[in-house]
Structures are given as structure tokens and as C-alpha cells.
Protein backbone atom coordinates (compact mmCIF):
# COMPACT_ATOMS: atom_id res chain seq x y z
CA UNK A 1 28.43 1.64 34.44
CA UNK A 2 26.18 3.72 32.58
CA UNK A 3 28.05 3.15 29.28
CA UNK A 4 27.47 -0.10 28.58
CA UNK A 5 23.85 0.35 29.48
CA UNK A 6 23.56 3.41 26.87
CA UNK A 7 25.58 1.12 24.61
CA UNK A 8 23.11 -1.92 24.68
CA UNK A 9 20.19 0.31 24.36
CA UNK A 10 21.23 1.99 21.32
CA UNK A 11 22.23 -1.47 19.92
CA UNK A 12 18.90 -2.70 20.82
CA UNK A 13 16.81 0.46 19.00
CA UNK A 14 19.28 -0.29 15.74
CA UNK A 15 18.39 -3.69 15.35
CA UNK A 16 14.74 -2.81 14.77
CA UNK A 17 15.73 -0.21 12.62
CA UNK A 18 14.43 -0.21 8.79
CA UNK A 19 18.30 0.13 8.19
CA UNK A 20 18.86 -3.22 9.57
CA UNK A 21 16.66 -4.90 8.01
CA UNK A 22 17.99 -4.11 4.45
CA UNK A 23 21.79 -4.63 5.62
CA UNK A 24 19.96 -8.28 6.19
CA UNK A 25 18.04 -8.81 3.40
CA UNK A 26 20.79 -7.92 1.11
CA UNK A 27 23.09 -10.17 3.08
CA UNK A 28 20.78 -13.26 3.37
CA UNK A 29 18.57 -13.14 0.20
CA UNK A 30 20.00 -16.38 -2.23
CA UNK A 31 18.42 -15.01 -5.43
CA UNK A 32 15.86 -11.78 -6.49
CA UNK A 33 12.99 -14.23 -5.74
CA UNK A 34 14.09 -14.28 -2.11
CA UNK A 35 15.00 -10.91 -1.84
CA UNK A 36 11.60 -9.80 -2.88
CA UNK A 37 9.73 -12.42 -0.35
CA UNK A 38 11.80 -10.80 2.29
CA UNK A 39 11.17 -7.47 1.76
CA UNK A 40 7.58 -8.54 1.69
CA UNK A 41 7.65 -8.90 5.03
CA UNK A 42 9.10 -5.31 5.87
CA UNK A 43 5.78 -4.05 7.36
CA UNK A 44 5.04 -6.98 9.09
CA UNK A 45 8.28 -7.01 10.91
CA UNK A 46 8.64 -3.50 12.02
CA UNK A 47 5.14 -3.76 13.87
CA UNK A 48 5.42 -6.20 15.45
CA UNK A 49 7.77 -4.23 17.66
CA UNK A 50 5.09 -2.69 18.81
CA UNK A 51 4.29 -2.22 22.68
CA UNK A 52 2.20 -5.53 23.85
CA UNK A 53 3.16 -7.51 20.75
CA UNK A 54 4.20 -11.17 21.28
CA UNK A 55 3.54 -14.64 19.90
CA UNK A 56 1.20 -15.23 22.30
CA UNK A 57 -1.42 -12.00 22.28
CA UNK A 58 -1.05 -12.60 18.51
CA UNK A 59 -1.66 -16.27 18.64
CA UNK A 60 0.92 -16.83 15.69
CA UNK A 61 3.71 -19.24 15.91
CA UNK A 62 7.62 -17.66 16.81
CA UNK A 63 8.95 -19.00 13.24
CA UNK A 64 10.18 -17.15 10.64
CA UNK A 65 7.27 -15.51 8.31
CA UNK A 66 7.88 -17.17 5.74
CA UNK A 67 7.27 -20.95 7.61
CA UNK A 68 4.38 -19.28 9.18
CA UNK A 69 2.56 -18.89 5.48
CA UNK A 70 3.88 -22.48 4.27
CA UNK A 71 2.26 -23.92 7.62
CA UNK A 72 -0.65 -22.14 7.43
CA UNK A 73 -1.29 -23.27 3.90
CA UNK A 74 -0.72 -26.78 4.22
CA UNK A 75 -2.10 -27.95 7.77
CA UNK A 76 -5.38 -29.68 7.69
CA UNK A 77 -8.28 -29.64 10.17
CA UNK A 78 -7.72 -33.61 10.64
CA UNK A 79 -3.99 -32.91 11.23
CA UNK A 80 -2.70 -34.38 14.73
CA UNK A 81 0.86 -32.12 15.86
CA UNK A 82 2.79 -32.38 18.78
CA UNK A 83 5.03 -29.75 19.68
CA UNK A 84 8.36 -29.86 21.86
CA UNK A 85 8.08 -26.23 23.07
CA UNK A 86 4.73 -24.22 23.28
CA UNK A 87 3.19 -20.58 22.73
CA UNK A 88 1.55 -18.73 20.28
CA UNK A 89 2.33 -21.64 18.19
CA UNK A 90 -0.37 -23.59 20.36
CA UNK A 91 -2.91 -21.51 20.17
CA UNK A 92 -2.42 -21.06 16.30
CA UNK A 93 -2.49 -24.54 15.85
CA UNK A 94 -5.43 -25.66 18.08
CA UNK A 95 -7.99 -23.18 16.32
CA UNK A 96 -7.19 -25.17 12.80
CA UNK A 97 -6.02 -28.96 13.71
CA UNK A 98 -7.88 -32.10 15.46
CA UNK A 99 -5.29 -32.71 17.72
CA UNK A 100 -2.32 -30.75 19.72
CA UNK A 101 0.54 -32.28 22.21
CA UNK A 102 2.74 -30.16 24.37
CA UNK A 103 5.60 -30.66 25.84
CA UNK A 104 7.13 -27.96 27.91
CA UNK A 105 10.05 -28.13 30.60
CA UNK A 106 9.24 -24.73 32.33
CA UNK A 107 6.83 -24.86 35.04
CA UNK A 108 6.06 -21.78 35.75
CA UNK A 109 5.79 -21.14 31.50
CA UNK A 110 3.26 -24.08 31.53
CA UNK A 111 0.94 -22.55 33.61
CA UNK A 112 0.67 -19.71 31.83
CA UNK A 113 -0.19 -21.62 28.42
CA UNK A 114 -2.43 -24.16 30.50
CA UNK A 115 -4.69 -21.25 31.71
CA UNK A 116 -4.53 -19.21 28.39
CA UNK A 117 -5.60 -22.40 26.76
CA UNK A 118 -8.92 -22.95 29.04
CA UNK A 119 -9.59 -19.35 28.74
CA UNK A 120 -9.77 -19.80 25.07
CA UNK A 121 -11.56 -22.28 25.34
CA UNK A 122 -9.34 -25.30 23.67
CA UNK A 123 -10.74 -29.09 23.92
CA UNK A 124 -8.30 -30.46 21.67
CA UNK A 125 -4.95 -29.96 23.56
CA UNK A 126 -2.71 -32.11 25.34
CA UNK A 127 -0.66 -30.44 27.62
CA UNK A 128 2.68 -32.22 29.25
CA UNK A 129 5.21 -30.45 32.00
CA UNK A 130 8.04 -32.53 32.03
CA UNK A 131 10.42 -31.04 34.53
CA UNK A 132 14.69 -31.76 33.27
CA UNK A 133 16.10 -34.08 36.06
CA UNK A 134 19.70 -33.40 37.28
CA UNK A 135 22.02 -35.73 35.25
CA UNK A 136 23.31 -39.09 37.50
CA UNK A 137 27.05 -38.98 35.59
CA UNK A 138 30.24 -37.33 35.15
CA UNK A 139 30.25 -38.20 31.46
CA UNK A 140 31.27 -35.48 29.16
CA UNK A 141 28.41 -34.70 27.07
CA UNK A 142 27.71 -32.38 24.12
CA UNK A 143 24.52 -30.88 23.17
CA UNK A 144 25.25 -31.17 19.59
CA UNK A 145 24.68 -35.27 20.06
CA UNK A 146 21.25 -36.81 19.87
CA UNK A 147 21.59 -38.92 22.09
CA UNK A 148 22.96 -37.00 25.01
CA UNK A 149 19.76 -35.71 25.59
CA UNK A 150 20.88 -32.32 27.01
CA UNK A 151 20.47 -28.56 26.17
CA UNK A 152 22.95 -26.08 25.05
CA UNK A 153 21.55 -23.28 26.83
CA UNK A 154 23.76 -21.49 29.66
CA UNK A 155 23.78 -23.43 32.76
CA UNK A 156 21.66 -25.97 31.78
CA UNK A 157 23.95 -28.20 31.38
CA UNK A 158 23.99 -30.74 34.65
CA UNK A 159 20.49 -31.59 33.29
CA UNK A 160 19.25 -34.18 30.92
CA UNK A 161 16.15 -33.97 28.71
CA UNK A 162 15.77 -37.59 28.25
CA UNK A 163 12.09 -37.91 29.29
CA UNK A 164 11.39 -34.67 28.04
CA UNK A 165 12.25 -35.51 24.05
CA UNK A 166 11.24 -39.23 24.71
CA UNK A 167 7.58 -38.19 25.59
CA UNK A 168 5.89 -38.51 22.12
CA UNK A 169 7.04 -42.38 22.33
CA UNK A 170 3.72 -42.63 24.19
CA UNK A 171 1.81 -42.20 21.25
CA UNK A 172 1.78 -44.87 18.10
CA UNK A 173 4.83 -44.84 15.20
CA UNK A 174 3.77 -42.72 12.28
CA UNK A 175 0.50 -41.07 14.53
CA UNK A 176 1.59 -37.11 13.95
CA UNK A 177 1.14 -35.01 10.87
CA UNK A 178 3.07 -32.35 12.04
CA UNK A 179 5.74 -32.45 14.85
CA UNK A 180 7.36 -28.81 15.79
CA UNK A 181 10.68 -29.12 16.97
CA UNK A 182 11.18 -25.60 19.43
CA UNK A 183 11.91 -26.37 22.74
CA UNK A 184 15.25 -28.00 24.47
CA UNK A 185 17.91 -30.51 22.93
CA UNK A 186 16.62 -29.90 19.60
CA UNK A 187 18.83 -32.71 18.56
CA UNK A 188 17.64 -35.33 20.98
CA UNK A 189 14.16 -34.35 20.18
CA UNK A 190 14.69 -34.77 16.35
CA UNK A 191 15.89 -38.71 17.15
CA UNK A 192 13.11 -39.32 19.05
CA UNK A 193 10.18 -37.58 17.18
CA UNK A 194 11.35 -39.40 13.69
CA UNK A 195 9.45 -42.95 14.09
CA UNK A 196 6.22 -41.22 14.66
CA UNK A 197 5.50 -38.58 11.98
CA UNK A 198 3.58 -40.45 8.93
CA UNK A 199 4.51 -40.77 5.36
CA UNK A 200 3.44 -37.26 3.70
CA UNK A 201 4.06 -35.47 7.37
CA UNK A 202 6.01 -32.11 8.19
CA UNK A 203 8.86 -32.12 10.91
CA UNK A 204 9.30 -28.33 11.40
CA UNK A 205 12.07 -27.17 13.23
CA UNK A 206 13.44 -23.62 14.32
CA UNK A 207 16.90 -21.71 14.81
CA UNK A 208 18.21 -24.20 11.75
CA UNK A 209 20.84 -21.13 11.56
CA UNK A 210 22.44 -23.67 14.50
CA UNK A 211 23.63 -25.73 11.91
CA UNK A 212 24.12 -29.16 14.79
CA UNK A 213 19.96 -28.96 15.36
CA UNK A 214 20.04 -31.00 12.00
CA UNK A 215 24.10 -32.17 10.92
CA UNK A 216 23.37 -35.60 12.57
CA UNK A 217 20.27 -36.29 9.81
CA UNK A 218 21.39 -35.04 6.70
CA UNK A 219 22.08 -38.16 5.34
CA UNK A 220 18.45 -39.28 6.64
CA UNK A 221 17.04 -36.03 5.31
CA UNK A 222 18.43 -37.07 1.74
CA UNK A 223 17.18 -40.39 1.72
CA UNK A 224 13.55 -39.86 3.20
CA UNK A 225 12.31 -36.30 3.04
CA UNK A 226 11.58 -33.25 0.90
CA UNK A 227 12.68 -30.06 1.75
CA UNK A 228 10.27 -27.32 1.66
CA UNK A 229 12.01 -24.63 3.66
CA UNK A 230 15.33 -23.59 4.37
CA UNK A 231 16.40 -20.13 3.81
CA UNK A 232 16.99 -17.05 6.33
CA UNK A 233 13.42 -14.53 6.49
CA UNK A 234 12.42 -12.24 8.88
CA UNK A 235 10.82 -13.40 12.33
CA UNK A 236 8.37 -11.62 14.00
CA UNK A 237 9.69 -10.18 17.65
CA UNK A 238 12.89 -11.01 16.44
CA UNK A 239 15.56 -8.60 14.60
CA UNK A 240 17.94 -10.80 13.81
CA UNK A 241 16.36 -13.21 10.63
CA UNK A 242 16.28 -16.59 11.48
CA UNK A 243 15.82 -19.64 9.57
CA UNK A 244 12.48 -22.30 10.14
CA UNK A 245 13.23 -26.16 8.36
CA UNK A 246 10.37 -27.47 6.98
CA UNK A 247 10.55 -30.88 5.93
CA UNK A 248 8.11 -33.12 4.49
CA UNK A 249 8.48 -36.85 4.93
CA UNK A 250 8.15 -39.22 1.40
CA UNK A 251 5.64 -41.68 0.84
């Protein structure tokens, strides 16, 4: 048994490595342009391996660096975001916005934000817990399809996340300036967050490497938004790079 164990260790250590993150830049980068941004980012990356590091003691959203600057630069103090899936992107977002929604399906992960929040101090968050509910069919479902509302995650399957996505429909069409897609059925969540970002607003969403998060829109994507963002970067916490959508909706 102690093989494997050695092996995934070793594996583990390598993928932090200043090795690996070349093999990836080289691999990823589209153009010289993008390989330089990248290997901008080298310092960044490799400390934030450090013991104690995390999204959350850092207060910076888990999206790849390069989102995290585009974000940054373009939110606005009178912005209004809601967020399927919180963290350190809560925290970064409530020191420099009016107005931020959560929606999280993890209990236990809820109360952990919810208390970090009113330590800090927050008045301008809106925290939901919307627990999954077990599914009331035998229908075969995919994750890949909007509107099967459930998650592609391992064993998470016999659930649906139908209230869960459908919870900014509370709010008026076209109220959010910024909607964060990083939490369960990223799909179903897309579908349902559409009607209510405004002309001019940013739909963010992360792991776009999962090409199905956003196949079901590209036609949509054509028609009525700009693309900001797509390309692989590094990710803080993260070896692997990742890719973070940013899309901004046309006037």
C-alpha cells in the first residue's frame, strides 16, 4: 500500500514544481503576448503554495489570475453581484461592490462564510443555503443539460439543483452587474442567471476548460455578448492552469 501513497505524493510535490509550470505555459500560451502574461504570474503562483494559503485567508477570488486583474479593474463600488458558489471571492467582492448574493449548497461550508463574513464586519451581503433535494424521477439525466438541473460531481447525482440555480429569479430581470458562475450545475445556473444581468454586465464563469459549462450558449454568446476572457493562466492554489470566461453582455 505504501506505493501508491509515495506515488501520489511525489506527483503532488511535481505539480507545484517551477518545472511544471513552464511544461504549461509552453503548452497553453496562444501567442508571445500570452506566454509573457503567464509567466508573469510565476511568483505569484509558487507562493501561494505556501502553508496557510487559501482563497479565503487571502480574501481573493479562486479564478485564474488573470480574471482576477480584469475583475478587479472593471467592478464598480455601485456594482450589485450574485454569486452561485462562495469564498474568498465574497469577501473580495463585498469590500469593493454595493451589493453581494450567495448562494451555497453546503451547509456546513455556509457557516463558515456566514461567520467569517460578520467577523469582518460585512453589511452588504446576502447570504442563501439552499440545501440539493433528492431527485423525485427515474429519468436519465445529464449534467451537461441546462435544464436538468443536476451536478456532475461524483455521487451527486440522485440530486437536483433546481432551487438552488433558480434562486436569483427572486430578484428583478437585468438587476446584477456581475453574476459569478462557481458553484453546482454550472449549466443550469448559466440558464437561469441570463434574464437578470443588465446590458453592459459581466457573467463570469470558472473551469470553462469543461467545455459543456458553456456549449449550450455559444450561439447566445455570439449574438449578445463580448468576450473578454478566455484563455488557460495560472490559478492560485491550483497547479493545474485553468481557464475563467469573462463575458460582457451588449447594450
Amino acid at each position: 500500500m505504501k506505493q501508491p501513497i509515495v506515488f501520489s505524493i511525489m506527483t503532488k510535490h511535481w505539480k507545484k514544481s517551477d518545472l511544471f509550470f513552464w511544461l504549461q505555459a509552453i503548452y497553453y500560451a496562444q501567442s508571445w503576448r500570452h506566454l509573457r502574461q503567464i509567466l508573469s504570474y510565476r511568483k505569484s503562483w509558487q507562493l501561494s503554495f505556501n502553508l496557510g494559503r487559501n482563497s479565503v485567508s487571502d480574501e481573493r477570488p479562486w479564478l485564474t489570475l488573470k480574471a482576477q486583474e480584469i475583475i478587479s479593474s472593471l467592478i464598480q463600488p455601485e456594482y450589485k453581484v450574485f454569486e452561485y458558489g462562495g469564498g474568498g471571492s465574497t469577501l473580495f467582492l463585498c469590500q469593493r461592490v454595493q451589493q453581494v448574493v450567495t448562494v451555497e449548497d453546503h451547509e456546513e461550508w455556509f457557516s463558515r462564510l456566514k461567520h467569517t463574513i460578520k467577523e469582518k464586519g460585512f453589511s452588504n451581503w446576502d447570504g442563501l443555503f439552499i440545501r440539493p433535494e433528492e431527485r423525485k424521477d427515474n429519468a436519465i439525466k445529464s449534467h451537461t443539460l441546462p435544464s436538468d438541473f443536476i451536478s456532475g460531481a461524483k455521487g451527486l447525482q440522485h440530486l437536483t439543483y433546481e432551487k438552488y440555480a433558480r434562486s436569483i429569479e427572486a430578484y428583478p430581470s437585468g438587476f446584477f452587474d456581475l453574476i459569478l458562475v462557481d458553484g453546482r450545475a454550472r449549466p443550469s445556473c448559466i440558464q437561469c442567471a441570463l434574464p437578470y444581468l443588465k446590458p453592459g454586465g459581466l457573467l463570469v464563469v470558472d473551469n470553462t476548460e469543461r467545455q459543456y459549462y458553456l456549449q449550450p450558449f455559444q450561439d447566445l454568446i455570439k449574438r449578445e455578448f463580448e468576450i473578454i476572457l478566455n484563455d488557460r493562466y495560472p490559478t492560485l492554489y491550483t497547479p493545474d492552469f485553468t481557464i475563467t470566461t469573462i463575458l460582457r453582455r451588449k447594450f
